[in-house]
C-alpha atoms as a PDB file:
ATOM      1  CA  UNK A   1      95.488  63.222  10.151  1.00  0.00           C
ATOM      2  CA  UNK A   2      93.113  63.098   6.912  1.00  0.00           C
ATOM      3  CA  UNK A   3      94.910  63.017   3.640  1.00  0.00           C
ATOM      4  CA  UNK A   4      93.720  64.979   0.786  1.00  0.00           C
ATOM      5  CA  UNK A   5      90.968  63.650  -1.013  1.00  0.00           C
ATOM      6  CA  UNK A   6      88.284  64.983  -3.641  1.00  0.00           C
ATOM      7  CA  UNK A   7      84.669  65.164  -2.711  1.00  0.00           C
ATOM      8  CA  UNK A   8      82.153  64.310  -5.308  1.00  0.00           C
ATOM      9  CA  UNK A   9      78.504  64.655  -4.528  1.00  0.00           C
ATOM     10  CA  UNK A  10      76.477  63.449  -7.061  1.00  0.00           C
ATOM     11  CA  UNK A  11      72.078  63.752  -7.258  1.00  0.00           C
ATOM     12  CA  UNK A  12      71.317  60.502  -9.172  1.00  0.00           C
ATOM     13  CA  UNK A  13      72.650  56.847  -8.368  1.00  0.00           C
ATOM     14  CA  UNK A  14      73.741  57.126 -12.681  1.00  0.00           C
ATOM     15  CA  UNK A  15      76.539  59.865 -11.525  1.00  0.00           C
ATOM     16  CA  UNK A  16      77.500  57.985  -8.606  1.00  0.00           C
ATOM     17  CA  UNK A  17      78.047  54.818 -11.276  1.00  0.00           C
ATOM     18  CA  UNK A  18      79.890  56.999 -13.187  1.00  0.00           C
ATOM     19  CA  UNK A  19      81.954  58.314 -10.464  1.00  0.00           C
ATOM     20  CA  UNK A  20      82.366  54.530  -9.152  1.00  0.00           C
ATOM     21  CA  UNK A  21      83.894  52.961 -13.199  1.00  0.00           C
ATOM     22  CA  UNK A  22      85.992  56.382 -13.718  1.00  0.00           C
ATOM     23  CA  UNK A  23      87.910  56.244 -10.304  1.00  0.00           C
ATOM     24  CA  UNK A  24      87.910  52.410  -9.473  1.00  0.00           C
ATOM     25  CA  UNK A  25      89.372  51.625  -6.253  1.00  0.00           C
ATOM     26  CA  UNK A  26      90.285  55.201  -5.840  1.00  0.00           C
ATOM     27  CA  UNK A  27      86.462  55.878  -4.445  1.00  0.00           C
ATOM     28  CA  UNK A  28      84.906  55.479  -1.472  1.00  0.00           C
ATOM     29  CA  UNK A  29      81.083  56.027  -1.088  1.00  0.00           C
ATOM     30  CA  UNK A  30      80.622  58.070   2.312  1.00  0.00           C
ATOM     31  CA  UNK A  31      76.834  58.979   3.645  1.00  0.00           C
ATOM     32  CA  UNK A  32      77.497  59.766   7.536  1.00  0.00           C
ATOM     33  CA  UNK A  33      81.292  59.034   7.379  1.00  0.00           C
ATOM     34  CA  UNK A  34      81.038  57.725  11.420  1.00  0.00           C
ATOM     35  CA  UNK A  35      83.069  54.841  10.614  1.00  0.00           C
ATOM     36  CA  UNK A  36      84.993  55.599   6.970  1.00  0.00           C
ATOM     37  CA  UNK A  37      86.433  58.896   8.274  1.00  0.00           C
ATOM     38  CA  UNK A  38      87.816  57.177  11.395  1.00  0.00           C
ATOM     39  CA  UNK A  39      89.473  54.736   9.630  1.00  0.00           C
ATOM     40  CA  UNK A  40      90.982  57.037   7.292  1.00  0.00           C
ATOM     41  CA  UNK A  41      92.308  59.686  10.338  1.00  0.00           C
ATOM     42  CA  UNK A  42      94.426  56.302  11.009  1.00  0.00           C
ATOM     43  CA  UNK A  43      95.044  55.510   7.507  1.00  0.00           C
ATOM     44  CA  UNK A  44      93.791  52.265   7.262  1.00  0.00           C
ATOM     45  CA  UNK A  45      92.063  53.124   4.385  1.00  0.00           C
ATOM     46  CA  UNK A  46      93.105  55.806   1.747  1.00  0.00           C
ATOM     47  CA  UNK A  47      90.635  56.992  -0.873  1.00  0.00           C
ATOM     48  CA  UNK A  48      91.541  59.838  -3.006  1.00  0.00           C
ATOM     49  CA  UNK A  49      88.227  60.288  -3.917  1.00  0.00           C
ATOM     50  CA  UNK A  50      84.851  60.695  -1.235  1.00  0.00           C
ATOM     51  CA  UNK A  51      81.253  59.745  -3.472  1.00  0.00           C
ATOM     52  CA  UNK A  52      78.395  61.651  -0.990  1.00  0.00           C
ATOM     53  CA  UNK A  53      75.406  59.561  -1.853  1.00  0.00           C
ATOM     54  CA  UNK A  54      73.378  61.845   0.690  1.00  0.00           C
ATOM     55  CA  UNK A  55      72.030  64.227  -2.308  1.00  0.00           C
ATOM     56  CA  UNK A  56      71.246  60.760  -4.358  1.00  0.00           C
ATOM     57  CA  UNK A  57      67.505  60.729  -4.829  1.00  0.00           C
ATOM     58  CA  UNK A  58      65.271  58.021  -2.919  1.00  0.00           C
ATOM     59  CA  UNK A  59      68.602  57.347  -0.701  1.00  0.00           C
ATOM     60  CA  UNK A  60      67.001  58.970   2.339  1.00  0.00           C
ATOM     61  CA  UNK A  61      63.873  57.849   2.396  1.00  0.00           C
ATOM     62  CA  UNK A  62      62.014  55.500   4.482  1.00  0.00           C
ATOM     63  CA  UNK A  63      58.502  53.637   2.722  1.00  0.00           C
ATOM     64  CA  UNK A  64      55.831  51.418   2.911  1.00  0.00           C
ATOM     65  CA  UNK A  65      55.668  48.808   0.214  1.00  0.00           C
ATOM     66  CA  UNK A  66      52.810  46.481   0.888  1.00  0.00           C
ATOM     67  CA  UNK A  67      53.256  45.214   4.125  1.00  0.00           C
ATOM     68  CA  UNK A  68      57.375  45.896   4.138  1.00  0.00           C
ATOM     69  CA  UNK A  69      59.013  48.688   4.990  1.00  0.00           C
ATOM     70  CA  UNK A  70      61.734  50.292   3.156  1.00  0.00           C
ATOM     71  CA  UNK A  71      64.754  52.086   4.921  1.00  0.00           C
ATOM     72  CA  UNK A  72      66.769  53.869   2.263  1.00  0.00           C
ATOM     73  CA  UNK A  73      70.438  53.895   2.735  1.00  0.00           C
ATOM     74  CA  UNK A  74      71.345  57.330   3.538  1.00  0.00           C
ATOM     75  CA  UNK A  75      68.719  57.182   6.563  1.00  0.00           C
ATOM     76  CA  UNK A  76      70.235  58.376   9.568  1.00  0.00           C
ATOM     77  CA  UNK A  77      69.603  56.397  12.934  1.00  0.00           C
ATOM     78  CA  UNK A  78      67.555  59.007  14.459  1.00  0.00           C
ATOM     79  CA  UNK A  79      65.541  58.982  11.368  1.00  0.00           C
ATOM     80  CA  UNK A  80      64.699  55.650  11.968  1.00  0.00           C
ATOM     81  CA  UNK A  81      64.077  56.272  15.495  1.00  0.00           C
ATOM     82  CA  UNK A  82      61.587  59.241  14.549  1.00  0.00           C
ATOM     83  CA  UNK A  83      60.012  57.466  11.717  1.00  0.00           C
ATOM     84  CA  UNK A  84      55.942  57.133  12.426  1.00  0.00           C
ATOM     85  CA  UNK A  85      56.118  54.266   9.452  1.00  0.00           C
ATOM     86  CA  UNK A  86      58.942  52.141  11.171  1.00  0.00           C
ATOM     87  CA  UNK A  87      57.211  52.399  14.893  1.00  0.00           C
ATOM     88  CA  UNK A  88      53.794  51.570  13.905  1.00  0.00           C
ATOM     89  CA  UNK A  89      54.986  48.632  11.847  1.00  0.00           C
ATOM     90  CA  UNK A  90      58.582  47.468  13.204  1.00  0.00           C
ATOM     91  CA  UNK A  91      57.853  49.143  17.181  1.00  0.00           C
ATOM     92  CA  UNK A  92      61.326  47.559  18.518  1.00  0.00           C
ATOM     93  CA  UNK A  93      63.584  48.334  15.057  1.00  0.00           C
ATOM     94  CA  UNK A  94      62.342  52.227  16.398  1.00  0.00           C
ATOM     95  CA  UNK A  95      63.834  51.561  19.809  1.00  0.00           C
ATOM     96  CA  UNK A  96      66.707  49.678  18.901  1.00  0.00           C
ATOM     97  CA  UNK A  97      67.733  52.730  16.927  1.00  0.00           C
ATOM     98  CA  UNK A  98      66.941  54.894  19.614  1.00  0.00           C
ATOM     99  CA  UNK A  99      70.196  52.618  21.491  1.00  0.00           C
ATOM    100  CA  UNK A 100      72.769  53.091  18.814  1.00  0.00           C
ATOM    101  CA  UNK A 101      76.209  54.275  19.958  1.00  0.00           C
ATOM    102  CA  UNK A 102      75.983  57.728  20.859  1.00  0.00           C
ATOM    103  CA  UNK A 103      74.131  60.749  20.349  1.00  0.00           C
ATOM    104  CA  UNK A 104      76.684  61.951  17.536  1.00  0.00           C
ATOM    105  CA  UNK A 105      76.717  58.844  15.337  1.00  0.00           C
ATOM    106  CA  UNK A 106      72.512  58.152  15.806  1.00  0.00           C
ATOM    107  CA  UNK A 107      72.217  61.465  14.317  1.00  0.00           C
ATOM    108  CA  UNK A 108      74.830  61.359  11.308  1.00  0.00           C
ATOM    109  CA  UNK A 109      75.316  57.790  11.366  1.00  0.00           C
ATOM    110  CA  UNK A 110      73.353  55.738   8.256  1.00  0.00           C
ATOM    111  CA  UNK A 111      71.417  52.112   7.792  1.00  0.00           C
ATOM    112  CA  UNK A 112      73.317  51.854   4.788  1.00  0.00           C
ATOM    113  CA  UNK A 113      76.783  52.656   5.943  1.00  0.00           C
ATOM    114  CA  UNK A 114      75.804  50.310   9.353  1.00  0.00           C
ATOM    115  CA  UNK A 115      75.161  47.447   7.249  1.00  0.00           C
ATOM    116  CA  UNK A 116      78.096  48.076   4.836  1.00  0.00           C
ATOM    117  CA  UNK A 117      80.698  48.682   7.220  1.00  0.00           C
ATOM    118  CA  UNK A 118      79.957  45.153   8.611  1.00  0.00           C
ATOM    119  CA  UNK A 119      81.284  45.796  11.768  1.00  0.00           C
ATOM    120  CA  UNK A 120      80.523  42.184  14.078  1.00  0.00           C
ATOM    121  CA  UNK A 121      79.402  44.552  17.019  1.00  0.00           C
ATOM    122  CA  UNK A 122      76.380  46.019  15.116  1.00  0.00           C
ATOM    123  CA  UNK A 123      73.271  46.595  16.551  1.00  0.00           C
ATOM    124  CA  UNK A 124      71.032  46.475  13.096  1.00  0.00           C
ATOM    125  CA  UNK A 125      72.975  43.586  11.553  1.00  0.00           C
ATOM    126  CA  UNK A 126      71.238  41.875  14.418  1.00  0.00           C
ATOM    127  CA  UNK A 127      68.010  42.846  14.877  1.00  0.00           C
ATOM    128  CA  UNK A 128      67.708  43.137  11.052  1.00  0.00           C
ATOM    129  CA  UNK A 129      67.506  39.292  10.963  1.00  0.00           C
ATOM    130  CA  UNK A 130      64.368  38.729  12.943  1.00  0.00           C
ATOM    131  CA  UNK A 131      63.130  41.070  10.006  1.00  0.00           C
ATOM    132  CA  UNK A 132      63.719  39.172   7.361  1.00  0.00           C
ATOM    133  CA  UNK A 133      65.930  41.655   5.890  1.00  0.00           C
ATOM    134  CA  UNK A 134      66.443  42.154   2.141  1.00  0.00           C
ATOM    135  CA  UNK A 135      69.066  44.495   1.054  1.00  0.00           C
ATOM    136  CA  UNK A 136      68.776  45.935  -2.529  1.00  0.00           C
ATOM    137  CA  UNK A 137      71.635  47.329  -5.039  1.00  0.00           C
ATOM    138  CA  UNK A 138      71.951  49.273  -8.122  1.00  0.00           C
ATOM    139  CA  UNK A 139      74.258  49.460 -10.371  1.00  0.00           C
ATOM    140  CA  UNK A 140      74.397  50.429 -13.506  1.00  0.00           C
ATOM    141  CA  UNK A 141      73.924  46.812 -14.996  1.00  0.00           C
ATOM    142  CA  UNK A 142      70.569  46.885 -13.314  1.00  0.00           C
ATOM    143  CA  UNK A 143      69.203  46.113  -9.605  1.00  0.00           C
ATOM    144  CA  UNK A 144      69.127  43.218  -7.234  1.00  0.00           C
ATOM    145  CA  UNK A 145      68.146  41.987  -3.895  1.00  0.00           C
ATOM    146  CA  UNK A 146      70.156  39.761  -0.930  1.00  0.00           C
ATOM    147  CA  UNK A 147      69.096  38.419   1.869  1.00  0.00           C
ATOM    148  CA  UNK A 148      71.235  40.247   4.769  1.00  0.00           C
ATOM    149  CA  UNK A 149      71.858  36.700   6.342  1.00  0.00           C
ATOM    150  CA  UNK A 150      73.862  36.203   2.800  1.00  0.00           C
ATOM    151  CA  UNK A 151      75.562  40.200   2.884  1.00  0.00           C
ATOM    152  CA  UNK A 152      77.434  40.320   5.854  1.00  0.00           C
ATOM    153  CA  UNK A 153      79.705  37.516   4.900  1.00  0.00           C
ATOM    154  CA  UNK A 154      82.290  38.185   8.058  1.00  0.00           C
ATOM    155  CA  UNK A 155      83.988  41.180   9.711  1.00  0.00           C
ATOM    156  CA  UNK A 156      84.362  44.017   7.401  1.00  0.00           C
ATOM    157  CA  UNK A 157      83.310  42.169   4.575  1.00  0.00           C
ATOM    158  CA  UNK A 158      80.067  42.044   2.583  1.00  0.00           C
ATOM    159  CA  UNK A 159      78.830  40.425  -0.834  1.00  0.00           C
ATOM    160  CA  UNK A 160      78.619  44.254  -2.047  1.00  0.00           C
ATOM    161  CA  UNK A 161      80.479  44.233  -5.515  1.00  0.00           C
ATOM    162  CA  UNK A 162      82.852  47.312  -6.189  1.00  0.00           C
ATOM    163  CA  UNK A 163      80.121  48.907  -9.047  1.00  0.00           C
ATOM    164  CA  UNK A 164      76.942  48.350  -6.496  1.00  0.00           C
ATOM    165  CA  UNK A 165      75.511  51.107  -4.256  1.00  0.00           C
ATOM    166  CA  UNK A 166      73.479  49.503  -1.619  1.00  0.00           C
ATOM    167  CA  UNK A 167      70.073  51.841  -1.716  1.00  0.00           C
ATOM    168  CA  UNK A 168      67.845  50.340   0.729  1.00  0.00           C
ATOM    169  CA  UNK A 169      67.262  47.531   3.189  1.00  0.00           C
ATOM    170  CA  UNK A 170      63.517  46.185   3.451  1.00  0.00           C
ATOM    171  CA  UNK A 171      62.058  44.424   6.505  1.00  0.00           C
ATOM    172  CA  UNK A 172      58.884  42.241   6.757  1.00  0.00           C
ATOM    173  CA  UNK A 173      56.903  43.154  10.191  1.00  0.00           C
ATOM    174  CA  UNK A 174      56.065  40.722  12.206  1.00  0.00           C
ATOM    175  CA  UNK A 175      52.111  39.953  12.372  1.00  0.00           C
ATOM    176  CA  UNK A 176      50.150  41.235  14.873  1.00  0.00           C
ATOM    177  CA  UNK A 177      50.128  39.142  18.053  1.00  0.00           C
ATOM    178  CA  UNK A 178      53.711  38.521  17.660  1.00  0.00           C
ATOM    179  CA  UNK A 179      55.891  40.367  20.261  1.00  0.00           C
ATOM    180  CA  UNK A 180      59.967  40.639  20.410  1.00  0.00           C
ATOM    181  CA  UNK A 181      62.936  41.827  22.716  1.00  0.00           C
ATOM    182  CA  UNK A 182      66.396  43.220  21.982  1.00  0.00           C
ATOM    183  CA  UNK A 183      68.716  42.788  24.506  1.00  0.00           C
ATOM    184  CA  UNK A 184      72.410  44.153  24.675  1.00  0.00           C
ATOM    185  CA  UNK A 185      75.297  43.510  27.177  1.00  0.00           C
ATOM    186  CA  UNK A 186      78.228  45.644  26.821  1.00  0.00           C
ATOM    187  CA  UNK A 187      81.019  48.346  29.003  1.00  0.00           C
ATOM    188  CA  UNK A 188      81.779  49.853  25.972  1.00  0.00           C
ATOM    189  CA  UNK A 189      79.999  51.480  23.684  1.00  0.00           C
ATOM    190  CA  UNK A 190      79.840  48.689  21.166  1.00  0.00           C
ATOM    191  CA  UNK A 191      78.036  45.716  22.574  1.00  0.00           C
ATOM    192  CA  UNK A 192      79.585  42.535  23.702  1.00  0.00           C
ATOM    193  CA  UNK A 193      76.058  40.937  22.676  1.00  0.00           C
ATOM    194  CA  UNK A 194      73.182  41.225  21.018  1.00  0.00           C
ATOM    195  CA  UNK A 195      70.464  39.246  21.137  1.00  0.00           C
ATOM    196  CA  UNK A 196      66.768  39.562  19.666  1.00  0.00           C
ATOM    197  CA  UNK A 197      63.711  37.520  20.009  1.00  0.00           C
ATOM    198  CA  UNK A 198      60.269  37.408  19.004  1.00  0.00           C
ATOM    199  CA  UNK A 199      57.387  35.023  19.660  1.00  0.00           C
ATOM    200  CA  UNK A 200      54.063  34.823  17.526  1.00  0.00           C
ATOM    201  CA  UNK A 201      51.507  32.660  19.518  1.00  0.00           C
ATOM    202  CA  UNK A 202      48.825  30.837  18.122  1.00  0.00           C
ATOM    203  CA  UNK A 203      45.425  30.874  18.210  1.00  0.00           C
ATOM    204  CA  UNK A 204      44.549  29.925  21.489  1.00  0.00           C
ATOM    205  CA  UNK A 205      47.171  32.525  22.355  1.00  0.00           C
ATOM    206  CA  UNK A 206      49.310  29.937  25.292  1.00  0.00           C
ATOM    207  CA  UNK A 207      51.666  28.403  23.067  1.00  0.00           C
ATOM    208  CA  UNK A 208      53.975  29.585  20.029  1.00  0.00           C
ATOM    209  CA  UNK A 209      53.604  29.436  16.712  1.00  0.00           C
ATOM    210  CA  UNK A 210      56.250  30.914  15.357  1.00  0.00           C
ATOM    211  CA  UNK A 211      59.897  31.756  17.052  1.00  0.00           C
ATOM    212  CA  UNK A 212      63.018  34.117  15.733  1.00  0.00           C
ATOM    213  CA  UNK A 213      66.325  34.267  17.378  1.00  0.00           C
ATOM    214  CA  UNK A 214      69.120  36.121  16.145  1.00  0.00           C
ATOM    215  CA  UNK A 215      72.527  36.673  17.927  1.00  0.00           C
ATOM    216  CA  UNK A 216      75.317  39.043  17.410  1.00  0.00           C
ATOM    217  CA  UNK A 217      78.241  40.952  18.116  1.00  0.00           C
ATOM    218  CA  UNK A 218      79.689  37.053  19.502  1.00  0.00           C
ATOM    219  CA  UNK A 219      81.469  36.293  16.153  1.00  0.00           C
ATOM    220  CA  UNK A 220      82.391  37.039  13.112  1.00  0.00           C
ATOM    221  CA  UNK A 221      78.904  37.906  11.768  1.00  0.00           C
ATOM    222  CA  UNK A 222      75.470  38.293  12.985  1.00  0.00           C
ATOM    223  CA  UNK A 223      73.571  34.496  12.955  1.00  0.00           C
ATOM    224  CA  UNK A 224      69.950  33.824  12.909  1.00  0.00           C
ATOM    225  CA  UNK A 225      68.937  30.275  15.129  1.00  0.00           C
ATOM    226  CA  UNK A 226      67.060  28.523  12.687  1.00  0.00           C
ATOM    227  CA  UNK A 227      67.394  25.179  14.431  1.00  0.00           C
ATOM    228  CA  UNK A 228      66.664  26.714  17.657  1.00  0.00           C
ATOM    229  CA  UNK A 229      63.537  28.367  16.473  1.00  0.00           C
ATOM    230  CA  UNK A 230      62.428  25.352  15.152  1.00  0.00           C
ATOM    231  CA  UNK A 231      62.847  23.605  18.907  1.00  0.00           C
ATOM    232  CA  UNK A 232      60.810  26.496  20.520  1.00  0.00           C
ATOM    233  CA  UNK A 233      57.373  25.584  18.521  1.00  0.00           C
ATOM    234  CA  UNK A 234      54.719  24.689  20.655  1.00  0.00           C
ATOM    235  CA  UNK A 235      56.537  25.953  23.680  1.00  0.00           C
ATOM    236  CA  UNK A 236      54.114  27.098  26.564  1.00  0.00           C
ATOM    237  CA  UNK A 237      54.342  31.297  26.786  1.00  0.00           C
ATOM    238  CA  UNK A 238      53.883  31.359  30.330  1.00  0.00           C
ATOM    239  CA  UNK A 239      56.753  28.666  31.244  1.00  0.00           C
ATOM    240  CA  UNK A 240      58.691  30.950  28.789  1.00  0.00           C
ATOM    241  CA  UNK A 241      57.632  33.894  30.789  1.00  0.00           C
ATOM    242  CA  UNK A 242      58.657  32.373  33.951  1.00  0.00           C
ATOM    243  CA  UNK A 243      62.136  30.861  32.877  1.00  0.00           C
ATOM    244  CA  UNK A 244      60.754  27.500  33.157  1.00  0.00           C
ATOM    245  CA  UNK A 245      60.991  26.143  29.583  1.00  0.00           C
ATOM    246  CA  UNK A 246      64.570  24.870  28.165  1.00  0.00           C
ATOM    247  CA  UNK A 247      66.665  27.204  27.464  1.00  0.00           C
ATOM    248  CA  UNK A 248      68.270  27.590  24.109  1.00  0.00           C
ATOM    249  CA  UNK A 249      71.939  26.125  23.796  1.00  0.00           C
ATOM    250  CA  UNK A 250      74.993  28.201  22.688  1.00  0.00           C
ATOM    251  CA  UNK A 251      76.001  24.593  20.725  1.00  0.00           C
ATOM    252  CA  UNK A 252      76.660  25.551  17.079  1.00  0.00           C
ATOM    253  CA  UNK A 253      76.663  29.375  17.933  1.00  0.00           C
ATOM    254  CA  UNK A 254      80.298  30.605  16.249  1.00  0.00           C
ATOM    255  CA  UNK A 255      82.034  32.753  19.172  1.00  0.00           C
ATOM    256  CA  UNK A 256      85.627  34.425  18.798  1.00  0.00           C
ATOM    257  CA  UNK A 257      87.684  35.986  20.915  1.00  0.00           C
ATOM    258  CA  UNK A 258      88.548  39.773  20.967  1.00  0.00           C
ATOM    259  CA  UNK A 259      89.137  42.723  23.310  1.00  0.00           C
ATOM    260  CA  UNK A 260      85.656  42.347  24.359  1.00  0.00           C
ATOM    261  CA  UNK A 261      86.110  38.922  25.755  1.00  0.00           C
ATOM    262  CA  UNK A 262      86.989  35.324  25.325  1.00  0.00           C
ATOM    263  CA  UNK A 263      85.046  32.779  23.108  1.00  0.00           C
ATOM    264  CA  UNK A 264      84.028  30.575  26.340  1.00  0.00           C
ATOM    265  CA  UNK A 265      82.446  34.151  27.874  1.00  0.00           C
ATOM    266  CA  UNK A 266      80.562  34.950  25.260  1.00  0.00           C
ATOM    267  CA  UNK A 267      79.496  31.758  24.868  1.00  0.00           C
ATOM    268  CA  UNK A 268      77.975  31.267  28.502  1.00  0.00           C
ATOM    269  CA  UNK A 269      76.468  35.039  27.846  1.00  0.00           C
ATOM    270  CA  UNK A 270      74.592  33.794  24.734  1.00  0.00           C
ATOM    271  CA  UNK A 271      73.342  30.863  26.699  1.00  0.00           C
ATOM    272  CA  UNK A 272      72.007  33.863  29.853  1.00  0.00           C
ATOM    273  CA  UNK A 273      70.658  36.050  27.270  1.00  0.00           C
ATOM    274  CA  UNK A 274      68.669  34.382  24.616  1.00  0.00           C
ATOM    275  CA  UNK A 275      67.059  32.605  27.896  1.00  0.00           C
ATOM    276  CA  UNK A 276      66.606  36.181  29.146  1.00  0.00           C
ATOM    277  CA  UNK A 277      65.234  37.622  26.063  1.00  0.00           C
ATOM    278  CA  UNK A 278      62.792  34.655  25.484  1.00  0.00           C
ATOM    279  CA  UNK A 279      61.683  35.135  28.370  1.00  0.00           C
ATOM    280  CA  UNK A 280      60.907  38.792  27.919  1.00  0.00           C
ATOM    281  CA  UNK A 281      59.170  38.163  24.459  1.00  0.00           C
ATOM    282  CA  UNK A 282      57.071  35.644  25.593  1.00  0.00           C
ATOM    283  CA  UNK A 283      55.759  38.042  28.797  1.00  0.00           C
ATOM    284  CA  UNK A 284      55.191  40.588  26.451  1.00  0.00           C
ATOM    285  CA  UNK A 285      53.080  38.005  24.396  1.00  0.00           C
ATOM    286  CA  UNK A 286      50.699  37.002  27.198  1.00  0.00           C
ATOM    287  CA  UNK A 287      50.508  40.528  28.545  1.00  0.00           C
ATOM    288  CA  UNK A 288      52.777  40.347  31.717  1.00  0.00           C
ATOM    289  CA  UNK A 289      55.383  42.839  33.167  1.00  0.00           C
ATOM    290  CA  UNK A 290      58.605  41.971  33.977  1.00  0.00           C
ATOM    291  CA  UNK A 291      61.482  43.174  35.267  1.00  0.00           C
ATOM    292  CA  UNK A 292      63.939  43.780  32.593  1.00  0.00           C
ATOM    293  CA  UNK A 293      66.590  45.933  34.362  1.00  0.00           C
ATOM    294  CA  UNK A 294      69.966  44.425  34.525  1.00  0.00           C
ATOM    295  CA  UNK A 295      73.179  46.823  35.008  1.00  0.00           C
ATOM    296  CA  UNK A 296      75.058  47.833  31.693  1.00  0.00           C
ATOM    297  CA  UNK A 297      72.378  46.222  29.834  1.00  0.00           C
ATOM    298  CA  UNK A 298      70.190  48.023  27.240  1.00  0.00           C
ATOM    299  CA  UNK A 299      66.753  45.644  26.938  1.00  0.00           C
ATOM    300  CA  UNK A 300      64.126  47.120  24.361  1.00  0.00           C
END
C-alpha cells in the first residue's frame, strides 16, 4: 500500500531545485514512476514528497546536436522507439527500445528514470555504451556532463548528487559503414544478458577498423570491453561472420550471482553471446543474412 505523499509538479528545472533544497531527502523526482512507485507499494523507499519533472521544459525532448543526439530525460521508451531522429541516426537504440519490458512500462517508462534507477538488468545502460553516452545534470550551481561508463557506479547507485536532475543523455552515432547487434537472453522479463556489438570496417571493407562491445545485466553494472575491442582490430568480417575468428573471453568480465543465475552461468553465456553477436554485426557489415533466431532470445 502507498503512503501519503505530496505531489509537486513543477514547469522549470529552477522550481524543481527549489523543491529539491526545501524538502531534502524528503523528495523523490518521479517522471514514469515504473520503478519508484513499485518500490514504494513495498516500502522500500518512503518519500513524503513526489517532484514530476514531466511538465519541466526541454525534459521530453529528443534533438540533434551536430552529429549527437540528445534524449531528454522525461522521454518515454516508445518515444524513443517512434523517434524519426534516433532511427535514422542510432537505427538499433530505436529497436532496442522497441524490446523494453512490456508494453506498459515502454509507454510510461523514461531514459532518465532507466538510467537513474540503475537497475544491473537494464537494457539502455547497455546499449548506451557502444554510444558513447554522456549524461548531463543541472542543478542550480550550474550544469555538467558524465560519461555513463562513470554514472552507473553499481546496483542502484549512480554518481547523481542529491541537488542534480539528470536532463538528458547524448549518444554519438556510429559512422556510416559501421553496423551493430543487441542481443538479450532472458525467461523473465528482465534479461539475464545483454550484449551489444558493432563493427566499423575499413576501407577495403573485409577487415575492422573499429570494434565496441558492451555487456550487461551479468554484474553489478553494465561494462564496456575495451581490451577486447582492442584484440578484434584487423579481424577478417567474413571469419567473423562465419564464427571462425576467436572468440572474445569472459576473463576479466565481473559476473555475480542472483535469482537469475550463478556467476559461472553467466559467465559461459557471455562467452556464447558476444561470439554470437559478433558474429551478427560483422554479417550485417559485409551484407549477409543470418539466422538470428534463438528461443527466449530477443536479437536486434
Amino acid at each position: 500500500m502507498l503512503r501519503p505523499f505530496d505531489l509537486e509538479r513543477p514547469a522549470s528545472l529552477a522550481e524543481v531545485g527549489a523543491l529539491l533544497r526545501e524538502h531534502g531527502d524528503a523528495a523523490a523526482l518521479y517522471a514514469g514512476g515504473t520503478e519508484l512507485l513499485l518500490l514504494m507499494k513495498e516500502g522500500f523507499v518512503r518519500p513524503r514528497v513526489l517532484v514530476d519533472v514531466k511538465r519541466v521544459s526541454g525534459l521530453a525532448d529528443i534533438a540533434v546536436v551536430g552529429v549527437n543526439v540528445e534524449i531528454g530525460a522525461a522521454v518515454s521508451h516508445r518515444a524513443v522507439e517512434r523517434s524519426a531522429a534516433v532511427r535514422e541516426r542510432c537505427p538499433l537504440v530505436a529497436g532496442v527500445a522497441r524490446h523494453v519490458a512490456n508494453a506498459r512500462v515502454r509507454a510510461v517508462g523514461t531514459v532518465g528514470g532507466n538510467l537513474a534507477f540503475a537497475d544491473p538488468h537494464s537494457d539502455l545502460a547497455t546499449l548506451f555504451l557502444v554510444f558513447e553516452a554522456e549524461v548531463a545534470f543541472w542543478s542550480s550551481a550550474g550544469h555538467r556532463r558524465l560519461p555513463l561508463a562513470d554514472f552507473v557506479r553499481g546496483p542502484y547507485e549512480t554518481a547523481r548528487r542529491a541537488d542534480e536532475v539528470l536532463t538528458s543523455v547524448r549518444l554519438t552515432p556510429w559512422p556510416a559503414r559501421a553496423a551493430g547487434a543487441y542481443l538479450k537472453f532472458g525467461i523473465h522479463e528482465r534479461p539475464t544478458l545483454g550484449v551489444a556489438a558493432a563493427v566499423v570496417p575499413d576501407a577495403g571493407g573485409t577487415r575492422v577498423a573499429e570494434a565496441r562491445l558492451a555487456i550487461g545485466c551479468i554484474g553489478p553494472r553494465p561494462e564496456r570491453l575495451t581490451a577486447h575491442e582492442a584484440r578484434l582490430r584487423g579481424a577478417d568480417l567474413a571469419d567473423l561472420a562465419a564464427g571462425r575468428a576467436d572468440a572474445p573471453s569472459p576473463d576479466g568480465i565481473d559476473a555475480m550471482a542472483d535469482l537469475h543465475g550463478s556467476a559461472e552461468y553467466k559467465l559461459e553465456m557471455a562467452r556464447v553471446f558476444l561470439r554470437r553477436a559478433l558474429r551478427i554485426a560483422a554479417a550485417r557489415a559485409i551484407g549477409q543474412a543470418i539466422d538470428a533466431r534463438h528461443a527466449h532470445t530477443v536479437v536486434v
